[in-house]
Protein backbone atom coordinates (compact mmCIF):
# COMPACT_ATOMS: atom_id res chain seq x y z
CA UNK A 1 -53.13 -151.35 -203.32
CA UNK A 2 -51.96 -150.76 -199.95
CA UNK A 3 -54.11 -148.66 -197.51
CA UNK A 4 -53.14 -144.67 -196.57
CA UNK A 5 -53.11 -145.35 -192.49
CA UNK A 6 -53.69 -141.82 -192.24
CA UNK A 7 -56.55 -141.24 -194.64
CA UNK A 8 -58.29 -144.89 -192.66
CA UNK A 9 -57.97 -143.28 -189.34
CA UNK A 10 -59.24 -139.77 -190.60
CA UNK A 11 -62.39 -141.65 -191.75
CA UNK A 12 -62.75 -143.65 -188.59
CA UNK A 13 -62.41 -140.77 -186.51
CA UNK A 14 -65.43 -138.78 -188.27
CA UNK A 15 -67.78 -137.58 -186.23
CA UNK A 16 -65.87 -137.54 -183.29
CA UNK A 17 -65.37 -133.31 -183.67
CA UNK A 18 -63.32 -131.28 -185.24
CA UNK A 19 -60.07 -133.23 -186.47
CA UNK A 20 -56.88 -131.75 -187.89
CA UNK A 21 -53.24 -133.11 -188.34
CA UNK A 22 -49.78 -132.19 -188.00
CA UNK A 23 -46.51 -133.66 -189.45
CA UNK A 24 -43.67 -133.62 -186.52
CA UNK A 25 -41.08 -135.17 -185.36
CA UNK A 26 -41.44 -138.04 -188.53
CA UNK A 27 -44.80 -138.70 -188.20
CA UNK A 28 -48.39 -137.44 -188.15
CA UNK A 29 -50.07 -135.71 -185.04
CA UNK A 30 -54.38 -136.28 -184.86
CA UNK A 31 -56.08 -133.51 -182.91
CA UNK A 32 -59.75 -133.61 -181.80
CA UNK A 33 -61.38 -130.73 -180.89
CA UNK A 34 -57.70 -129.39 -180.64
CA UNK A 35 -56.92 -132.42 -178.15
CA UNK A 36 -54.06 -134.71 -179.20
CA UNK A 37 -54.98 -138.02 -179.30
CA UNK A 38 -53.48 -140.31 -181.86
CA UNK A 39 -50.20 -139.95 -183.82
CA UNK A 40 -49.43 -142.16 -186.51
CA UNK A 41 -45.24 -143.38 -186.71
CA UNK A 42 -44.22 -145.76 -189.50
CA UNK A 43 -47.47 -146.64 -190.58
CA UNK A 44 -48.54 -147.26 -187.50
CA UNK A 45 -51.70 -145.84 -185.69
CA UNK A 46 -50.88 -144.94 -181.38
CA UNK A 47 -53.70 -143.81 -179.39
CA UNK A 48 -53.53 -141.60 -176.49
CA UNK A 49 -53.61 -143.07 -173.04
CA UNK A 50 -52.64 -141.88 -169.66
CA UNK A 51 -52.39 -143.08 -166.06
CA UNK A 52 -56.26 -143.51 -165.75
CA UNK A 53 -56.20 -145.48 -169.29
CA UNK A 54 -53.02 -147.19 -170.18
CA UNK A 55 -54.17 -150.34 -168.38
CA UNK A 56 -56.19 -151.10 -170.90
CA UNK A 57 -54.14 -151.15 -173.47
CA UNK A 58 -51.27 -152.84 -171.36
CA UNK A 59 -53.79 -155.62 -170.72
CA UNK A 60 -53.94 -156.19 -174.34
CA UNK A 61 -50.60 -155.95 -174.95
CA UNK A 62 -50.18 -153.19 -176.89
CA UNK A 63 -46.87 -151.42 -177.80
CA UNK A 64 -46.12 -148.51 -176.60
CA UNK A 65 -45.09 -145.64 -178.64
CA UNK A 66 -40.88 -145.46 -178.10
CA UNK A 67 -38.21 -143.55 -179.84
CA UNK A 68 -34.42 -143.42 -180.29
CA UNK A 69 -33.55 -139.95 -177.77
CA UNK A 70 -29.57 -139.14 -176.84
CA UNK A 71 -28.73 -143.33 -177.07
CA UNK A 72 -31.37 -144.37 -175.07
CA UNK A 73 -35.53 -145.48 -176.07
CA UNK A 74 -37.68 -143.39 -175.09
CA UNK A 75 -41.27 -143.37 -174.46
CA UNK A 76 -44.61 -141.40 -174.77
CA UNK A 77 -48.22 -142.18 -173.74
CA UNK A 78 -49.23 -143.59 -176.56
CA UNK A 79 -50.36 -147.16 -177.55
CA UNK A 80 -50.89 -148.87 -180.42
CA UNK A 81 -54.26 -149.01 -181.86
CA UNK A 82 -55.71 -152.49 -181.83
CA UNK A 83 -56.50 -154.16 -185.70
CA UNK A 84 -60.23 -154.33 -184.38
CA UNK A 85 -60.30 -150.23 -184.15
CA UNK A 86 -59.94 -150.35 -187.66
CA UNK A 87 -62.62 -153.42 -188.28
CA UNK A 88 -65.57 -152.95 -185.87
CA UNK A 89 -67.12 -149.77 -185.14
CA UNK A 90 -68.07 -150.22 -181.67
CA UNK A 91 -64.24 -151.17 -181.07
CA UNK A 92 -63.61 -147.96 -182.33
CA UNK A 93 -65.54 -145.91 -180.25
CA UNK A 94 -64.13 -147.36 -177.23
CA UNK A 95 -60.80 -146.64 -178.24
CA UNK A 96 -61.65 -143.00 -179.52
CA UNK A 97 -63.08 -142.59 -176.23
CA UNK A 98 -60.33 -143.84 -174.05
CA UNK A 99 -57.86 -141.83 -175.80
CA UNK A 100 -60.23 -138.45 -175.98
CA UNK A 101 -60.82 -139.29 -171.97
CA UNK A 102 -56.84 -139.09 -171.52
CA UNK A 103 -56.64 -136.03 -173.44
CA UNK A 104 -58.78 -134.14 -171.62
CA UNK A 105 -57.85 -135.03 -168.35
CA UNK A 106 -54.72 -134.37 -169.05
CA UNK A 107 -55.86 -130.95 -170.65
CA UNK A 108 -57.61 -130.11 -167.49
CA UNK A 109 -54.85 -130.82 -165.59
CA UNK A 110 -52.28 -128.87 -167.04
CA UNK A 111 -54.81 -125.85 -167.15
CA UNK A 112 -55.02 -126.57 -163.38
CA UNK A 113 -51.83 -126.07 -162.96
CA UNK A 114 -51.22 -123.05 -164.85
């Protein structure tokens, strides 16, 4: 029996706060505490990043979340979870973290700016 990514990452991501989902744009959309920070695309799970976090998931290698837009990829901040978020606890809470950092900074900012 194959596993429901969504209902996995819903588990993992208990007790982090207060989690809801969206379905857009083909996939799901994870909020935190009314952050975004994870969307899951063809089965797979992204995590949120931004410029004070990507590295870390570009020194591992991880794809980036890209999409087919007017005949050209696009991207989004977004990187693919790592298979130990989903086998070690501890791996998972630095991930959660590093993507709920990113959202909020990037929360802040755009309240900044308003």
């Amino acid at each position: 029996m194959k596993t429901d990514p969504l209902a996995l990452t819903l588990k993992l991501l208990k007790g982090f706060g207060t989690l809801r989902t969206r379905k857009m744009f083909g996939g799901t959309y994870i909020y935190c505490d009314d952050l975004f920070i994870a969307t899951i695309h063809d089965g797979l799970l992204y995590l949120k990043a931004n410029a004070s976090t990507a590295d870390e998931f570009i020194r591992r290698g991880l794809r980036q979340f890209s999409y087919p837009r007017d005949g050209e990829i696009a991207t989004l901040q977004y990187y693919e979870a790592p298979a130990e978020f989903f086998s070690d606890p501890l791996a998972t809470r630095k991930w959660v973290e590093l993507a709920l950092k990113a959202a909020k900074q990037d929360a802040a900012r755009k309240t900044r700016t308003k």
